[in-house]
Protein backbone atom coordinates (compact mmCIF):
# COMPACT_ATOMS: atom_id res chain seq x y z
CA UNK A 1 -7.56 18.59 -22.11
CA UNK A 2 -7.96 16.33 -19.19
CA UNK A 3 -5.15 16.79 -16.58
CA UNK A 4 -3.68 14.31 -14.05
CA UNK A 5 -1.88 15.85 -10.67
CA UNK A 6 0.54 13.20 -9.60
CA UNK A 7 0.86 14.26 -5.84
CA UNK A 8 3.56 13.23 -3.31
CA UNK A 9 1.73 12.73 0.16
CA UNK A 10 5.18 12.24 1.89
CA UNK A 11 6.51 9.06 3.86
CA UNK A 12 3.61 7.84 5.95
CA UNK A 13 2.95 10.96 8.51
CA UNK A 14 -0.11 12.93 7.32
CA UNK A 15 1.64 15.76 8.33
CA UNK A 16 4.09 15.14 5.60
CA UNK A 17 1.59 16.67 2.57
CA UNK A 18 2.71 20.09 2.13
CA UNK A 19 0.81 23.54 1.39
CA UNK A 20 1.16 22.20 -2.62
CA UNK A 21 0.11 18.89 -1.82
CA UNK A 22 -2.92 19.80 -0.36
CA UNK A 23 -4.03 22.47 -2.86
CA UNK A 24 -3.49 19.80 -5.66
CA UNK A 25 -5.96 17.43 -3.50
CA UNK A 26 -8.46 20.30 -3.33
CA UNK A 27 -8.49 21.02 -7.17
CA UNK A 28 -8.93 17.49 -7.86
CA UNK A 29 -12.19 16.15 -9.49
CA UNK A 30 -11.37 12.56 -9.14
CA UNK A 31 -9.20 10.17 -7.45
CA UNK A 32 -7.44 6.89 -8.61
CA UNK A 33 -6.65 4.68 -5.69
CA UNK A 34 -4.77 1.84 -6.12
CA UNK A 35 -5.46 -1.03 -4.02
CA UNK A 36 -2.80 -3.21 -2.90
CA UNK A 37 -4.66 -5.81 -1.34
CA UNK A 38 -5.88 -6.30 2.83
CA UNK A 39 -2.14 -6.92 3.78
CA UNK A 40 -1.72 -3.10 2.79
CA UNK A 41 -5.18 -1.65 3.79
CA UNK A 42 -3.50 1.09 5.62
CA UNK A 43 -1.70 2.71 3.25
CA UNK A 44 -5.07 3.09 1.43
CA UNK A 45 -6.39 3.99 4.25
CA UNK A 46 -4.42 7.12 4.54
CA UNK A 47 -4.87 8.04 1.13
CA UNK A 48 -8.52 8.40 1.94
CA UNK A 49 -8.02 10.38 5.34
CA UNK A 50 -6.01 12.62 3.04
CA UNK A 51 -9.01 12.99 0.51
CA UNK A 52 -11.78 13.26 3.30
CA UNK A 53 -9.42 16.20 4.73
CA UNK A 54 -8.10 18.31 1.81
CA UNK A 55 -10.50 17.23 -0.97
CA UNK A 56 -13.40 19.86 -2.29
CA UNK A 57 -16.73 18.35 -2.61
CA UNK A 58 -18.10 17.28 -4.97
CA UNK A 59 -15.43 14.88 -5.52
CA UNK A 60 -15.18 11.21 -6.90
CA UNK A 61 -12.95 8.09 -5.81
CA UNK A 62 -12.41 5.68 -8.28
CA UNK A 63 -10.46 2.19 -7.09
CA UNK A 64 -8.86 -0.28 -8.84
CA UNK A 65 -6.50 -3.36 -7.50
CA UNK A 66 -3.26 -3.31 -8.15
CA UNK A 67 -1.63 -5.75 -10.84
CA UNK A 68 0.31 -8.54 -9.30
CA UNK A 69 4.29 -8.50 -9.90
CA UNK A 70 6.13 -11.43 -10.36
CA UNK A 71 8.22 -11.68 -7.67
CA UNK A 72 9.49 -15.55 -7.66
CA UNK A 73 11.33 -15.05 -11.41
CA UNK A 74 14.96 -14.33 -11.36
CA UNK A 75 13.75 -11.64 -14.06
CA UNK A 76 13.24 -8.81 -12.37
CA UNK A 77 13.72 -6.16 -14.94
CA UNK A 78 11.21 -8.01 -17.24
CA UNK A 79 9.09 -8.63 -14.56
CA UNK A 80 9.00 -4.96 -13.17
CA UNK A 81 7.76 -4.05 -16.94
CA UNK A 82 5.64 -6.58 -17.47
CA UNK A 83 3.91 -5.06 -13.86
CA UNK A 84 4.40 -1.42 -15.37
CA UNK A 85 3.12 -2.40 -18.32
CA UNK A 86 -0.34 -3.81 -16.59
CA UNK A 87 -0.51 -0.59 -14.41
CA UNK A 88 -0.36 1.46 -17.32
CA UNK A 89 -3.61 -0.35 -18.59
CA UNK A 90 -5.24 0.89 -15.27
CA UNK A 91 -4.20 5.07 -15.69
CA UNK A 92 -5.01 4.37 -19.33
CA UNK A 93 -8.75 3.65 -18.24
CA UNK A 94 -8.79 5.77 -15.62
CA UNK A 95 -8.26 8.85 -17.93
CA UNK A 96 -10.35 7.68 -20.44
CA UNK A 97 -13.53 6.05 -18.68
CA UNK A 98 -13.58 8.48 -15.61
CA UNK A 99 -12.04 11.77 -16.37
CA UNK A 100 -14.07 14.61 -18.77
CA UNK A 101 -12.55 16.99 -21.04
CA UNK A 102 -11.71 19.87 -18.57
CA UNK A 103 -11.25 17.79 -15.59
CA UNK A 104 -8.21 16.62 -12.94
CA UNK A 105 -7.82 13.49 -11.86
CA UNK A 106 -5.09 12.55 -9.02
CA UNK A 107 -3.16 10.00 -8.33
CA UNK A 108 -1.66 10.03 -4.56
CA UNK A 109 1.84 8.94 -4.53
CA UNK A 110 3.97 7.40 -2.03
CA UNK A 111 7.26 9.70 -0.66
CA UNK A 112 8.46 11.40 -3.45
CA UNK A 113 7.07 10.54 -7.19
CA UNK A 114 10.42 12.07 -8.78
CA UNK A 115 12.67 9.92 -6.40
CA UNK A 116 11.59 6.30 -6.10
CA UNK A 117 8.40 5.32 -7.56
CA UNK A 118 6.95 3.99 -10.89
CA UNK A 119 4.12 6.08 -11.98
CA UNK A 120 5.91 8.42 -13.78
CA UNK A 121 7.90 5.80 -16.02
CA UNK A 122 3.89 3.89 -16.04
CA UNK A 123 2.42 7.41 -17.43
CA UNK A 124 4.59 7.49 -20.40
CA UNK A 125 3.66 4.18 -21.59
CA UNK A 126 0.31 5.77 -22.15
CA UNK A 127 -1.06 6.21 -26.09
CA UNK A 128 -3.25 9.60 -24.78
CA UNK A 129 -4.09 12.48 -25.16
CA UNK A 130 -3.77 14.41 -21.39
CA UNK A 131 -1.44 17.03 -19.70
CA UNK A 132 0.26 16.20 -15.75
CA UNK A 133 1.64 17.85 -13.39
CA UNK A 134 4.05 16.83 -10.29
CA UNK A 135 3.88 17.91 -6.92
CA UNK A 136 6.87 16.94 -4.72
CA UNK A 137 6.88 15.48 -1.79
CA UNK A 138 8.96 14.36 1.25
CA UNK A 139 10.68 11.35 0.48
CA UNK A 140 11.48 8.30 2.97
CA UNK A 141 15.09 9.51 2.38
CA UNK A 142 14.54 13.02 3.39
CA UNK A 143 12.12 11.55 6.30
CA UNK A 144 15.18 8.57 7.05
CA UNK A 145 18.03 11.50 7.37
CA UNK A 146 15.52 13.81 9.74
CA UNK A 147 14.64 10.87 12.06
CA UNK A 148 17.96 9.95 12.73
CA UNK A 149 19.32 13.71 13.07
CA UNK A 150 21.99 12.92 10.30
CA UNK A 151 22.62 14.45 7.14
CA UNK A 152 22.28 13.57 3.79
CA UNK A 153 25.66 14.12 2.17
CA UNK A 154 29.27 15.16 3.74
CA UNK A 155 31.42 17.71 1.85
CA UNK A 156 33.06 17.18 -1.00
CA UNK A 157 31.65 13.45 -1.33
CA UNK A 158 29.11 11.78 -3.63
CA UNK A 159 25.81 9.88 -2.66
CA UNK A 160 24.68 6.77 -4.51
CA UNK A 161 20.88 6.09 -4.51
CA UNK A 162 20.68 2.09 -5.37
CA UNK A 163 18.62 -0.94 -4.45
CA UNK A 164 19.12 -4.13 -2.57
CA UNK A 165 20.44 -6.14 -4.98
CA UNK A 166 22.71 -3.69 -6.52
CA UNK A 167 24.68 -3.43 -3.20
CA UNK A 168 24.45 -7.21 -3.24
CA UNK A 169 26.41 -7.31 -6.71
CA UNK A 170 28.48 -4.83 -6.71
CA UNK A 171 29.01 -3.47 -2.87
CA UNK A 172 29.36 0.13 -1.57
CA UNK A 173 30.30 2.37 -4.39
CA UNK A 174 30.41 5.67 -2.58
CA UNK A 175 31.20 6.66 0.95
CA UNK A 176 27.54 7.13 1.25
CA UNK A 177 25.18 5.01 0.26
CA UNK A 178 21.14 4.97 0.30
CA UNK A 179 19.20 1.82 -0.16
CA UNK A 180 15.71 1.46 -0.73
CA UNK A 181 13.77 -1.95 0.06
CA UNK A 182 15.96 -4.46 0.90
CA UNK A 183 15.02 -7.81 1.40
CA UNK A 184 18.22 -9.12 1.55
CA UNK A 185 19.55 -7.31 4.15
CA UNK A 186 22.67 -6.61 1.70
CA UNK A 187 24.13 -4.30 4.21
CA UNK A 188 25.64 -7.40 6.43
CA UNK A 189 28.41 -7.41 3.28
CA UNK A 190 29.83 -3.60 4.20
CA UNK A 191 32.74 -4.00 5.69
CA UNK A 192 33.76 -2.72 9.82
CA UNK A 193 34.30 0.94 8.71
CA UNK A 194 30.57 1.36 7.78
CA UNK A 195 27.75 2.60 9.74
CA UNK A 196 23.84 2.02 9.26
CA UNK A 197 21.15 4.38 9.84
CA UNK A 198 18.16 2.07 9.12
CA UNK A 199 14.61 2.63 9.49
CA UNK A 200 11.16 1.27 8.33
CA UNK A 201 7.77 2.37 7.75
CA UNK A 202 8.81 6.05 8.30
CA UNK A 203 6.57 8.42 9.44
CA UNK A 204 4.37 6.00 10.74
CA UNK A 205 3.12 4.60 14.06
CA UNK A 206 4.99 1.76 13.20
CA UNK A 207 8.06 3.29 12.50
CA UNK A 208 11.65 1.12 13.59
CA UNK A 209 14.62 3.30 13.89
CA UNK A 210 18.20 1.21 13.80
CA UNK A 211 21.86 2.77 14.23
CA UNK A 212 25.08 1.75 14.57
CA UNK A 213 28.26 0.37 13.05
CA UNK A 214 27.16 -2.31 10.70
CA UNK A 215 28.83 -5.15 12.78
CA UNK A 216 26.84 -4.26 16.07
CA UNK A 217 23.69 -3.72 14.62
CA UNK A 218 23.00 -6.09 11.51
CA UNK A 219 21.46 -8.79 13.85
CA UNK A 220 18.99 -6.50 15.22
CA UNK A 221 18.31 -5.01 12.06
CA UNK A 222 17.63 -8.59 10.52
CA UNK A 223 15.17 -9.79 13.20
CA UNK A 224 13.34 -6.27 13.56
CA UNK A 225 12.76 -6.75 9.54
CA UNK A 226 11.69 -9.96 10.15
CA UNK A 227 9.70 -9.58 12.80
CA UNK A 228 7.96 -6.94 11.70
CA UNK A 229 6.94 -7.96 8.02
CA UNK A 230 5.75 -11.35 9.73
CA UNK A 231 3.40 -9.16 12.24
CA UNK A 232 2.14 -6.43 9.05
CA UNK A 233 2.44 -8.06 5.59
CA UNK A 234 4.85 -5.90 4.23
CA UNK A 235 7.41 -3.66 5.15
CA UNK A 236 9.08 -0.45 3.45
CA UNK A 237 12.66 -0.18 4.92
CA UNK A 238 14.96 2.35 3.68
CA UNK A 239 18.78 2.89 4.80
CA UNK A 240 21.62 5.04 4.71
CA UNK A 241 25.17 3.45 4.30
CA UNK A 242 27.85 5.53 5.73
CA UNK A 243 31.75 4.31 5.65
CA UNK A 244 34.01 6.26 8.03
CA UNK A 245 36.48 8.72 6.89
CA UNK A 246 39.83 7.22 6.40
CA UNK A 247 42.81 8.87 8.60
CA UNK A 248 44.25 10.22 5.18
CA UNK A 249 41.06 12.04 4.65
CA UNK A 250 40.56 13.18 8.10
CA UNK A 251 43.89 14.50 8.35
CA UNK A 252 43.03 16.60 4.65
CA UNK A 253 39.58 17.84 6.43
CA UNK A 254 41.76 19.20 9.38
CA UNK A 255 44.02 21.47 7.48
């Protein structure tokens, strides 16, 4: 059976890969890397200082650019499967051109491959015959919440994991809200009793670290954004959402 290890390498610091991580990279026989194009080189580029350091010789990199998504259509569900769909044709190859009966192949994911990524809803539009296993990493959430000393959830309240244009449509709909990538900067629409904890290319040398109530910060927020996916290409942002306690709750809390 030929075996695929779909491997979280964290948010962008190499120190992110953990012991698991890095024990999947050493028991791999060949590597899938994904090219996104020059604009991206470096996160490619730390996929392969991740190989060169962890991998076991002998060891094989495979490459392969990565399908280009629609991003002008208002259809963004259809276009995000019609992209899927594409990628899929890529693993499919992958495990059937360059992997032998017996052998691993990995795929280096991104954060977290069970939180907010693709591949695993791209591997089961596969018509094979293979077995795959998934190795957690840290996510830009987990990373996000660390960097700004902050945690995650607050007792007794619910998170809500969404997008961009979700919070766009349909606002906050929990005290605590995390958004992933943005473009929109859908935040300015929270009302005065929020607070942003915003940050971008996490873990990285780049990383931009924004906090405040929503009011203060949203212009700096905006032009940092700007500013920065001008200067790189691209830009991975990721935010957490936080409205303050009401008086009625605070005064609950304090019994």
């Amino acid at each position: 059976m030929k075996r695929l290890l779909i491997i979280g390498i964290g948010a962008g610091d190499p120190d992110h890969l953990t012991f698991q991580g890095a024990n999947a990279i050493a028991a791999a026989d060949v590597f899938l890397l994904v090219d996104k194009g020059e604009a991206k080189d470096d996160l490619t580029r730390l996929r392969r200082d991740l190989i060169a350091a962890h991998g076991r010789e002998p060891y094989r990199i495979v490459e392969a650019r990565d399908p280009e998504r629609d991003r002008t259509t208002p259809a963004y569900t259809a276009a995000v499967e019609d992209w899927r769909s594409r990628r899929a044709q890529i693993y499919a190859s992958f495990i059937a051109d360059d992997l032998a009966d017996g052998q691993s192949g990995a795929l280096l994911v991104w954060g977290d491959p069970g939180v907010y990524d693709s591949t695993l809803a791209v591997l089961d539009e596969i018509d094979a015959e293979f077995d795959y296993e998934v190795v957690p990493g840290i996510s830009s959430i987990s990373a996000l919440t660390a960097r700004h000393r902050v945690a995650l959830t607050r007792v007794g309240r619910p998170v809500h994991i969404t997008t961009g244009r979700r919070l766009a449509a349909e606002g906050p709909t929990a005290d605590d809200v995390v958004v992933m990538l943005d473009a929109a900067c859908s935040f300015t629409g929270a009302g005065e009793d929020h607070h942003i904890y915003w940050g971008a290319y996490l873990g990285t040398p780049d990383e931009i670290l924004i906090s405040g109530p929503v009011t203060e910060v949203a212009d700096r927020i905006r032009a940092a954004r700007a500013e920065a996916r001008a200067r790189k290409g691209w830009i991975m942002d990721t935010y957490l959402l936080r409205r303050a306690p009401s008086e009625d709750h605070r005064r609950t809390q304090n019994k």
